[in-house]
PDB file of N, CA and C in Angstrom:
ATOM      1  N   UNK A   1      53.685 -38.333  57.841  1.00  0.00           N
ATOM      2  CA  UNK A   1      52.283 -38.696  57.665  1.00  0.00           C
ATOM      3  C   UNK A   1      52.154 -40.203  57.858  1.00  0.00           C
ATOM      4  N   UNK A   2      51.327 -40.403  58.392  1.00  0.00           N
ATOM      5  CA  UNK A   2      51.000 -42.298  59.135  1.00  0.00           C
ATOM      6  C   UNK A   2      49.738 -42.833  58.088  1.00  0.00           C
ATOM      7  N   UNK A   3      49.680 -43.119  57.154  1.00  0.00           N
ATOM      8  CA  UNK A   3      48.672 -43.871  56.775  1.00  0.00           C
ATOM      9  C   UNK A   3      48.013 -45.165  57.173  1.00  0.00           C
ATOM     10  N   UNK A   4      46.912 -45.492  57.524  1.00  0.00           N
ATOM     11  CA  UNK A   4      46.540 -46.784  57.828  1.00  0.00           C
ATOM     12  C   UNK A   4      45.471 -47.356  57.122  1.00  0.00           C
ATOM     13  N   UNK A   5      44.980 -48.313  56.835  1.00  0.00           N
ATOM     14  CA  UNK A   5      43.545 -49.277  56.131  1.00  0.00           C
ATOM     15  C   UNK A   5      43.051 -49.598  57.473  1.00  0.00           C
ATOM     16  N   UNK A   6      41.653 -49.442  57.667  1.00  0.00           N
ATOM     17  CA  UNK A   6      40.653 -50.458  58.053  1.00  0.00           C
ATOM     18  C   UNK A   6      39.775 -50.646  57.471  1.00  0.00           C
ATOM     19  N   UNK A   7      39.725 -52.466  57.536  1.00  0.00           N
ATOM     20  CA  UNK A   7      38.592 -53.065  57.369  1.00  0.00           C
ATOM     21  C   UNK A   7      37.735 -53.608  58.005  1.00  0.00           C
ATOM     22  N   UNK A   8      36.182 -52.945  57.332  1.00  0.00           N
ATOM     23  CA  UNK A   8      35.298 -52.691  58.481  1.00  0.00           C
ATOM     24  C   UNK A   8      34.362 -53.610  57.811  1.00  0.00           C
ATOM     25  N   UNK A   9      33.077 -54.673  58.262  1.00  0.00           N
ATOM     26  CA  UNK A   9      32.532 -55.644  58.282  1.00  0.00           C
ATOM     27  C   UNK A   9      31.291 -54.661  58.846  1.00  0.00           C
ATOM     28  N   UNK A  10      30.013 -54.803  57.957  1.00  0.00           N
ATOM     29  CA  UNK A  10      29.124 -54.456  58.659  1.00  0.00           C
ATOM     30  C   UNK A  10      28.008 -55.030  59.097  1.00  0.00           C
ATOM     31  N   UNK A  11      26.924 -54.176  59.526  1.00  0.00           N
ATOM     32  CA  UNK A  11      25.731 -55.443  59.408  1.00  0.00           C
ATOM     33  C   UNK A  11      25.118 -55.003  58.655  1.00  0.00           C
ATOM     34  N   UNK A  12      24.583 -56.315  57.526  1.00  0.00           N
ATOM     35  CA  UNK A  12      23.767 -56.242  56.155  1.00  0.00           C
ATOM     36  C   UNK A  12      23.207 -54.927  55.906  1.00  0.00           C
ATOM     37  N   UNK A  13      22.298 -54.711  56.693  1.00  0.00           N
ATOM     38  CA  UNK A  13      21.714 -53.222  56.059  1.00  0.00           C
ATOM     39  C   UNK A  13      22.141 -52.077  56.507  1.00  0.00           C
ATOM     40  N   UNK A  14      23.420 -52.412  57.086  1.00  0.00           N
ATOM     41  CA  UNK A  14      24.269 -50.864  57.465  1.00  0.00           C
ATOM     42  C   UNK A  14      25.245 -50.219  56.847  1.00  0.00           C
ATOM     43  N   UNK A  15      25.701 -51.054  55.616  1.00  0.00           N
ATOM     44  CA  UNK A  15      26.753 -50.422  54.533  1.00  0.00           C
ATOM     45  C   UNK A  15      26.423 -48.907  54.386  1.00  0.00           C
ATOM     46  N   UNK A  16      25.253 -48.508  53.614  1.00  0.00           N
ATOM     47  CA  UNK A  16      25.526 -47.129  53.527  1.00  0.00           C
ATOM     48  C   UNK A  16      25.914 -46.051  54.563  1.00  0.00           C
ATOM     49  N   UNK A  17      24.860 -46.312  55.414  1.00  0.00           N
ATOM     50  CA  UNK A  17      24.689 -45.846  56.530  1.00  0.00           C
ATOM     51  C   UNK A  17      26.573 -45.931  57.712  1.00  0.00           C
ATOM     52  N   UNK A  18      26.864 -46.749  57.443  1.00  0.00           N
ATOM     53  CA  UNK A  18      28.347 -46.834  57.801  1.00  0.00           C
ATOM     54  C   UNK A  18      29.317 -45.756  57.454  1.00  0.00           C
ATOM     55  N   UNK A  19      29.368 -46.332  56.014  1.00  0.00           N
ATOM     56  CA  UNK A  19      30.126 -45.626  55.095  1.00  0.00           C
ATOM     57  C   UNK A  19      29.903 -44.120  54.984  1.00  0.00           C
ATOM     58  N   UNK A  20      28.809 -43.443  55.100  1.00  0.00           N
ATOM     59  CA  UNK A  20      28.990 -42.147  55.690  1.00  0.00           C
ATOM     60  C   UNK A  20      29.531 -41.484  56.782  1.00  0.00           C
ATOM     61  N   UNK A  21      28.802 -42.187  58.044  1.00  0.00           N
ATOM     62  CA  UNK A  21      29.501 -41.826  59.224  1.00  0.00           C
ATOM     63  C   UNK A  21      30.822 -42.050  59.228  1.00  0.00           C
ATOM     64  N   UNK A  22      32.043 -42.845  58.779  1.00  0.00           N
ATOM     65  CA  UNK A  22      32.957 -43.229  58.990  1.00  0.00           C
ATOM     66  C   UNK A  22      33.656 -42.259  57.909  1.00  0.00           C
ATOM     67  N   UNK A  23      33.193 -41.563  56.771  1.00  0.00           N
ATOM     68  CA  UNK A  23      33.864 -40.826  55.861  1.00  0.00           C
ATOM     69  C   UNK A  23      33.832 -39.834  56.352  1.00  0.00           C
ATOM     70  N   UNK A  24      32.701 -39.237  57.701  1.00  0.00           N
ATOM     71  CA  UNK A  24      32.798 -37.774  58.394  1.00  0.00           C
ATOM     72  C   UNK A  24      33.655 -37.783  59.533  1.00  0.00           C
ATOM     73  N   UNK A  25      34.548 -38.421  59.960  1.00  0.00           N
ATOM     74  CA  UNK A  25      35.324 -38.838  60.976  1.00  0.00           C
ATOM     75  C   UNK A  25      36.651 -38.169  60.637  1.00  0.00           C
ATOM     76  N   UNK A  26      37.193 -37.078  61.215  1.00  0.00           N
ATOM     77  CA  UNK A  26      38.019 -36.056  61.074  1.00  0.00           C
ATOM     78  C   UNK A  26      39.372 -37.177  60.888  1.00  0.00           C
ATOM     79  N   UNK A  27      40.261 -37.362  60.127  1.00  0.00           N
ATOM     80  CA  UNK A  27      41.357 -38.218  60.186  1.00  0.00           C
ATOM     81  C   UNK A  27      40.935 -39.337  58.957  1.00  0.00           C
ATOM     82  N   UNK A  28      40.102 -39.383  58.434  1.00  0.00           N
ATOM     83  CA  UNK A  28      39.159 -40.151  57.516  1.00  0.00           C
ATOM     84  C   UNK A  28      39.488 -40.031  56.485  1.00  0.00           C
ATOM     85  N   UNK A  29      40.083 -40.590  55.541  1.00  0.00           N
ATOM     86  CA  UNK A  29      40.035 -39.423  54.098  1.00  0.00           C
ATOM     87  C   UNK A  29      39.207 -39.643  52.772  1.00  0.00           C
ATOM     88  N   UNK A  30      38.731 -41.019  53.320  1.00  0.00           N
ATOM     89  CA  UNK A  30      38.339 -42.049  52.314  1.00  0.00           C
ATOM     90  C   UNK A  30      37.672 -43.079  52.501  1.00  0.00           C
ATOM     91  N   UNK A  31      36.710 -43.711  52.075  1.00  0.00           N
ATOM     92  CA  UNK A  31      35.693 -44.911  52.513  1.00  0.00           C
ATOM     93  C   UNK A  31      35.847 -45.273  50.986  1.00  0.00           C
ATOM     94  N   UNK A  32      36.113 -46.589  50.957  1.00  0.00           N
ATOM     95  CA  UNK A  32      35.974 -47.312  50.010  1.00  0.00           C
ATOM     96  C   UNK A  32      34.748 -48.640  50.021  1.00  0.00           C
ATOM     97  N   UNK A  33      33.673 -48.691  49.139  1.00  0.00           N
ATOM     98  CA  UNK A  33      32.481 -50.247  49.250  1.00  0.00           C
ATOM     99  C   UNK A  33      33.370 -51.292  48.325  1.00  0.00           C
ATOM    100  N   UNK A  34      33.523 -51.982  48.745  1.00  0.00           N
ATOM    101  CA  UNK A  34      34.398 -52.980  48.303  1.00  0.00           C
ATOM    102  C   UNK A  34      33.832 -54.592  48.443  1.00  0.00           C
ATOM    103  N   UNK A  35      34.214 -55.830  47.572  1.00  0.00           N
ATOM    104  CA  UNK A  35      33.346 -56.792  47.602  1.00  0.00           C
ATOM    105  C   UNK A  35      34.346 -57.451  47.804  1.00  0.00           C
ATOM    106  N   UNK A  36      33.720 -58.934  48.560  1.00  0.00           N
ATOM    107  CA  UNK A  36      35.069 -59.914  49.149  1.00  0.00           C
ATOM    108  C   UNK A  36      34.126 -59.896  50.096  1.00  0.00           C
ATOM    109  N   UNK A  37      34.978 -60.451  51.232  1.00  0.00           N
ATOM    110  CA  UNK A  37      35.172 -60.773  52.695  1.00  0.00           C
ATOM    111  C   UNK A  37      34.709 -59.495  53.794  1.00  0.00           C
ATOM    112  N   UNK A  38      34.779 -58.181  53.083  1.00  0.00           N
ATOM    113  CA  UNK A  38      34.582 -56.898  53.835  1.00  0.00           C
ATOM    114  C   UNK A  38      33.607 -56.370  52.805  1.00  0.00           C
ATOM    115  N   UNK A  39      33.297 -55.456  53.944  1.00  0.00           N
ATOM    116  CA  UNK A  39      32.022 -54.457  53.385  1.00  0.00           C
ATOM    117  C   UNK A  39      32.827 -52.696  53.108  1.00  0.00           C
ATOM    118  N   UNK A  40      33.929 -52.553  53.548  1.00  0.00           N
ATOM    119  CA  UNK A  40      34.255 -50.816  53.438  1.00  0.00           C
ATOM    120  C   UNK A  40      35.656 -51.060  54.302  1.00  0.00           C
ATOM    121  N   UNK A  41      36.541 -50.407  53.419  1.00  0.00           N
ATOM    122  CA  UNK A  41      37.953 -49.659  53.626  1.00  0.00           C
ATOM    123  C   UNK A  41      37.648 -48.912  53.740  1.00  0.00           C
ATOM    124  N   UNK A  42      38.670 -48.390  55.235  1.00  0.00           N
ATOM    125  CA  UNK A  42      39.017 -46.353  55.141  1.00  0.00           C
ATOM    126  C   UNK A  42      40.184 -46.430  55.126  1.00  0.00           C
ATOM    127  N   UNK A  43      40.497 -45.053  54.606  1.00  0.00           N
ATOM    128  CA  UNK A  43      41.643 -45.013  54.702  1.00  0.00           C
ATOM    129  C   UNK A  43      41.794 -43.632  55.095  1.00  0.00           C
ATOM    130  N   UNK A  44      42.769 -44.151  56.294  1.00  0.00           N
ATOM    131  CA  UNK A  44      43.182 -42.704  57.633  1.00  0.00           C
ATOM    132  C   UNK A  44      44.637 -42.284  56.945  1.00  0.00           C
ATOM    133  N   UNK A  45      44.988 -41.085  57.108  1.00  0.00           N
ATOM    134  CA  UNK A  45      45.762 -40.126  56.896  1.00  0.00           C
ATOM    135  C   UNK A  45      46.087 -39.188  58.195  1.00  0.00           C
ATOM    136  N   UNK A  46      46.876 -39.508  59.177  1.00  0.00           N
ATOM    137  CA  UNK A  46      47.189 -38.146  60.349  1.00  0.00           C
ATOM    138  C   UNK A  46      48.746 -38.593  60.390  1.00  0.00           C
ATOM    139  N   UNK A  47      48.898 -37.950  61.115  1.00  0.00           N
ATOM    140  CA  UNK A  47      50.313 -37.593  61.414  1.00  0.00           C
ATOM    141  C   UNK A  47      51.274 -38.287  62.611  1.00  0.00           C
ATOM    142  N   UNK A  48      49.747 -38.771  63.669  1.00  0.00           N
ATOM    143  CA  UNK A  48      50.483 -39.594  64.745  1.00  0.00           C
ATOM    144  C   UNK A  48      50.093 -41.073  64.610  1.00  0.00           C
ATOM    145  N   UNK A  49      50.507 -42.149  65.364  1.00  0.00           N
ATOM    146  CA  UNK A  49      50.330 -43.105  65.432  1.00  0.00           C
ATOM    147  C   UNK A  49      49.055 -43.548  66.928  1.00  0.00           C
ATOM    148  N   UNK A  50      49.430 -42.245  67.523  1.00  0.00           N
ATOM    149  CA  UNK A  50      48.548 -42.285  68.229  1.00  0.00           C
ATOM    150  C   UNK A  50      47.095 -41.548  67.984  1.00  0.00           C
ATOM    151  N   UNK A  51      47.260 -40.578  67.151  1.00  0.00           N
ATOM    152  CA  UNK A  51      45.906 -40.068  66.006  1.00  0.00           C
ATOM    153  C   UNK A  51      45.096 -41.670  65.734  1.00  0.00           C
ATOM    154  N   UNK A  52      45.981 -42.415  64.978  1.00  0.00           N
ATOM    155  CA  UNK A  52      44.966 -43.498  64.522  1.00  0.00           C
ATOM    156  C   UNK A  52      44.556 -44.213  65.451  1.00  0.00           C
ATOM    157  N   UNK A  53      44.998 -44.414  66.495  1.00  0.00           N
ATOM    158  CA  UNK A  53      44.157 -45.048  67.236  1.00  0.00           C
ATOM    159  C   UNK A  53      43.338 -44.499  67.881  1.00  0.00           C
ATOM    160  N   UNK A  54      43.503 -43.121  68.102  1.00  0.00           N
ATOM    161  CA  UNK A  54      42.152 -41.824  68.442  1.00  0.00           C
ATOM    162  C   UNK A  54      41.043 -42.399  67.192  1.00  0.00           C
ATOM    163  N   UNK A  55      41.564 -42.257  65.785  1.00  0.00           N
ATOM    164  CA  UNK A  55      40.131 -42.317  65.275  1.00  0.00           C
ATOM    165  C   UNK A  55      39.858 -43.355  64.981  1.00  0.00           C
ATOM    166  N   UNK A  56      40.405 -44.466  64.958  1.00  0.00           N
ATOM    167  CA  UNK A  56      39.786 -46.008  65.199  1.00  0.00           C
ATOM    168  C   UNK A  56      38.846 -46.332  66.609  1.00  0.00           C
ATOM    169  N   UNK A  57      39.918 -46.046  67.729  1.00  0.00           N
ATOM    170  CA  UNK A  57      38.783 -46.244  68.719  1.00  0.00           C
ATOM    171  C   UNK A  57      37.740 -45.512  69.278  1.00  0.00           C
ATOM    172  N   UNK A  58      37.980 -44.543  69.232  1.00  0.00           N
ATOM    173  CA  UNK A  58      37.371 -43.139  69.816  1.00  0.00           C
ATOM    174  C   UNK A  58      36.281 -42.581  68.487  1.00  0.00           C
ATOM    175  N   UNK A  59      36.631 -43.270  67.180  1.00  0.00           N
ATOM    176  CA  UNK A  59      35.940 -42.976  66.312  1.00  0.00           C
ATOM    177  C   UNK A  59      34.335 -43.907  65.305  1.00  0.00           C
ATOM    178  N   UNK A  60      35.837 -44.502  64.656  1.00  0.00           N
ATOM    179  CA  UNK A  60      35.423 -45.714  63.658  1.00  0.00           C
ATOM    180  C   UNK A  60      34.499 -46.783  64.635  1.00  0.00           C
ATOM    181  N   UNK A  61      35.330 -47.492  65.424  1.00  0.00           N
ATOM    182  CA  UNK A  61      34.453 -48.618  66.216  1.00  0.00           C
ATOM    183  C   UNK A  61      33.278 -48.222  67.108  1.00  0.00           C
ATOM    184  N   UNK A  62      32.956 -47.317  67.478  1.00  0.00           N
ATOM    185  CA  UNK A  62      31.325 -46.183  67.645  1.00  0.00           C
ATOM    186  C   UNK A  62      30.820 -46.279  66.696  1.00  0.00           C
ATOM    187  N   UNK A  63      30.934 -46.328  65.667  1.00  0.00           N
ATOM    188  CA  UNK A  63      29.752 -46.611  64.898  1.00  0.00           C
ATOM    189  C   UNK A  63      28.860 -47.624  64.687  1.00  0.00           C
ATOM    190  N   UNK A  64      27.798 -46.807  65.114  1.00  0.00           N
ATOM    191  CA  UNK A  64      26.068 -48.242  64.634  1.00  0.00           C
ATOM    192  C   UNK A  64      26.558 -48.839  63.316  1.00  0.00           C
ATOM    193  N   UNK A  65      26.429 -49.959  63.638  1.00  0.00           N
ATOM    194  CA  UNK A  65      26.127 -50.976  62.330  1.00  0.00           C
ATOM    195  C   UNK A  65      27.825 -51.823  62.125  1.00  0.00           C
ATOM    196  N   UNK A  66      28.586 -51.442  62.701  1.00  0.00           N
ATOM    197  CA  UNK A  66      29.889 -51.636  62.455  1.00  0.00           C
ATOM    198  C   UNK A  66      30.213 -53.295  63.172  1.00  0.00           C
ATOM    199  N   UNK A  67      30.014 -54.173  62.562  1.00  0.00           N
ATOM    200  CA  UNK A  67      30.430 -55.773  63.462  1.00  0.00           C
ATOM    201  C   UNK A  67      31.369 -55.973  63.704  1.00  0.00           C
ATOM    202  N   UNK A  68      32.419 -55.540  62.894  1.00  0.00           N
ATOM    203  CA  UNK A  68      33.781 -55.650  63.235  1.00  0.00           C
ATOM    204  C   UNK A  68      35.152 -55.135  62.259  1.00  0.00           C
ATOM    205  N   UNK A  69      36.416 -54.893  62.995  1.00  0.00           N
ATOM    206  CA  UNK A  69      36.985 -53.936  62.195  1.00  0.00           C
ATOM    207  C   UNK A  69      38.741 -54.828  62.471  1.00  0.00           C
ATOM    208  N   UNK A  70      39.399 -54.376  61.596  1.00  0.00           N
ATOM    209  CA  UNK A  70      40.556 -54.963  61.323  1.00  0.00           C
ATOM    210  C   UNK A  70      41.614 -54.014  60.871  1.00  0.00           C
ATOM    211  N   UNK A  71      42.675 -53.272  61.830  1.00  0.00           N
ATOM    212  CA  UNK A  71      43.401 -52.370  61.143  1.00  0.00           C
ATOM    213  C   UNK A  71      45.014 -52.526  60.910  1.00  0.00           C
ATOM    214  N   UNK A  72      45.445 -52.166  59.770  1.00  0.00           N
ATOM    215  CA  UNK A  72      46.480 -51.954  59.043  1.00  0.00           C
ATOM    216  C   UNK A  72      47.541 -50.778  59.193  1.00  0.00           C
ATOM    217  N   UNK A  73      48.824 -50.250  59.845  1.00  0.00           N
ATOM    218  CA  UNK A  73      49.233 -49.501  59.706  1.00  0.00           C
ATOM    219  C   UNK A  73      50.114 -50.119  57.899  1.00  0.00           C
ATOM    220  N   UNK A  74      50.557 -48.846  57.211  1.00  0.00           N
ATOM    221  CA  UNK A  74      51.315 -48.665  56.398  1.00  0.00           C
ATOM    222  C   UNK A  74      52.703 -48.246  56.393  1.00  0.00           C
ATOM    223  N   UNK A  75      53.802 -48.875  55.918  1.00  0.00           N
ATOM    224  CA  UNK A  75      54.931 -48.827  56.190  1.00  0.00           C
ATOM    225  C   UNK A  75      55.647 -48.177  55.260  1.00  0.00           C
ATOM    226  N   UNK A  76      55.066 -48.300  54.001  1.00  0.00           N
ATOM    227  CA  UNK A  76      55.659 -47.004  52.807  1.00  0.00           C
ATOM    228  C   UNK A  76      54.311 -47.543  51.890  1.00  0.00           C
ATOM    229  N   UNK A  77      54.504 -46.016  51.068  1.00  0.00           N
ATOM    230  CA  UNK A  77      53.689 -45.725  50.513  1.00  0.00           C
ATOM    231  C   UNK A  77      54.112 -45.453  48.765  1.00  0.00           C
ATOM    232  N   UNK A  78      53.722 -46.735  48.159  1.00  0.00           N
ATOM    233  CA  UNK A  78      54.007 -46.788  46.639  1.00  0.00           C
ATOM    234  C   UNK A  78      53.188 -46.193  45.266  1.00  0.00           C
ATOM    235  N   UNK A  79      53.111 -45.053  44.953  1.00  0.00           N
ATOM    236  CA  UNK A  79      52.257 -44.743  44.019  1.00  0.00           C
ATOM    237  C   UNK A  79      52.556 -43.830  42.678  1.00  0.00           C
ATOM    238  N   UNK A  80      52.038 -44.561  41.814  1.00  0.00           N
ATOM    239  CA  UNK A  80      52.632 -43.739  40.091  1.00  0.00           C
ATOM    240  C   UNK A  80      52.550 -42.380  40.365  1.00  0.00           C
ATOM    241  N   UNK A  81      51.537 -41.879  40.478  1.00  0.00           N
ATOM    242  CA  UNK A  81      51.264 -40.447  40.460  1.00  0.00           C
ATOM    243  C   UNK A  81      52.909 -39.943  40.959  1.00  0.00           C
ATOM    244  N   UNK A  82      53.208 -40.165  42.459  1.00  0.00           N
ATOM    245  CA  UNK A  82      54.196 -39.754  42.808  1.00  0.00           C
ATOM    246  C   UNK A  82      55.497 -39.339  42.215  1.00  0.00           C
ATOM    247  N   UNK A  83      55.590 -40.982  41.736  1.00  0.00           N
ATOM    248  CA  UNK A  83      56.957 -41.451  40.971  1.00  0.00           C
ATOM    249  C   UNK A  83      56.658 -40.338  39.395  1.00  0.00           C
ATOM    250  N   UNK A  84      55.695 -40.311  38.835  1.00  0.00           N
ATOM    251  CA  UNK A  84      55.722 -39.464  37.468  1.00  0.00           C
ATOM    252  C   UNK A  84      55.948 -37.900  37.991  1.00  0.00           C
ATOM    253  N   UNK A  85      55.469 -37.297  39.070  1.00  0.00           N
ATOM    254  CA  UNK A  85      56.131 -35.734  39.849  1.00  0.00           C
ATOM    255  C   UNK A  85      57.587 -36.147  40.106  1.00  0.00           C
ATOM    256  N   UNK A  86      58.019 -36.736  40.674  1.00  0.00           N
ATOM    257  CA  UNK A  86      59.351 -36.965  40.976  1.00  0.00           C
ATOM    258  C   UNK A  86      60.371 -37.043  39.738  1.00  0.00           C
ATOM    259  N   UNK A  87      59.717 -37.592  38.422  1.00  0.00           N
ATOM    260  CA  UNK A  87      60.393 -38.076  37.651  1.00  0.00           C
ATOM    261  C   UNK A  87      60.306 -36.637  36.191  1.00  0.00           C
ATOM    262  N   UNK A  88      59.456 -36.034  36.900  1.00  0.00           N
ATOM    263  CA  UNK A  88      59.064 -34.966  35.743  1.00  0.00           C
ATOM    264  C   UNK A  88      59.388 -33.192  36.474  1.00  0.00           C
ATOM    265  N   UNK A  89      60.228 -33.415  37.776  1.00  0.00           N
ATOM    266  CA  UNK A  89      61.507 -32.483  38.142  1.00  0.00           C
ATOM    267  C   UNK A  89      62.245 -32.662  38.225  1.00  0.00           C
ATOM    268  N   UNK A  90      62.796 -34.301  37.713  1.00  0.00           N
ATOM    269  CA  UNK A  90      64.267 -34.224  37.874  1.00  0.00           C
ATOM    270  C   UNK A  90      65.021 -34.979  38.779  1.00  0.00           C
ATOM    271  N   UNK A  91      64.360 -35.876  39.870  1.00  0.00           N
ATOM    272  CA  UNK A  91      64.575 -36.765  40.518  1.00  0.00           C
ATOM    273  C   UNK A  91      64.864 -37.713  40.159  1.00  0.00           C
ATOM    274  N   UNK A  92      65.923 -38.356  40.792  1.00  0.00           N
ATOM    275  CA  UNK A  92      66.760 -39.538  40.458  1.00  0.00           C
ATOM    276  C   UNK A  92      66.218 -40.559  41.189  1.00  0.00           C
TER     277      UNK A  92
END
């Protein structure tokens, strides 16, 4: 599984309107509104490396309102949840 972040910059009155279209985007799993420097994280979940760039370009950057986007592949993936399943069958 390939996880990636983009961060997507919108224009002022297109946050919501973004953030939907980009959460219906098959490969999508997640839209995050977030404050800072960006207007909305997604976060993609497929299997190829070439998937994400199907739904970044072919997807995400089609969208009205979208000024600009910045993407992240992920190189491992660190999370409690995990580590407490792992640790509550018996994994070393």
């Amino acid at each position: 599984m390939i996880t990636a972040l983009v961060f997507i910059r919108t224009q002022v009155t297109s946050v919501n309107s973004v953030a939907q279209a980009v959460a219906s985007i098959d490969g999508v799993s997640e839209v995050f509104s977030v404050t800072g420097d960006l207007d909305l994280v997604a976060l993609i979940r497929v299997q190829s490396l070439e998937q994400v760039s199907d739904v970044v370009t072919g997807g995400i950057s089609k969208v009205e309102g979208i000024a600009s986007t910045e993407t992240h592949v992920a190189f491992q993936t660190y999370s409690r949840q995990d580590l407490d399943a792992a640790f509550a069958i018996g994994l070393d």
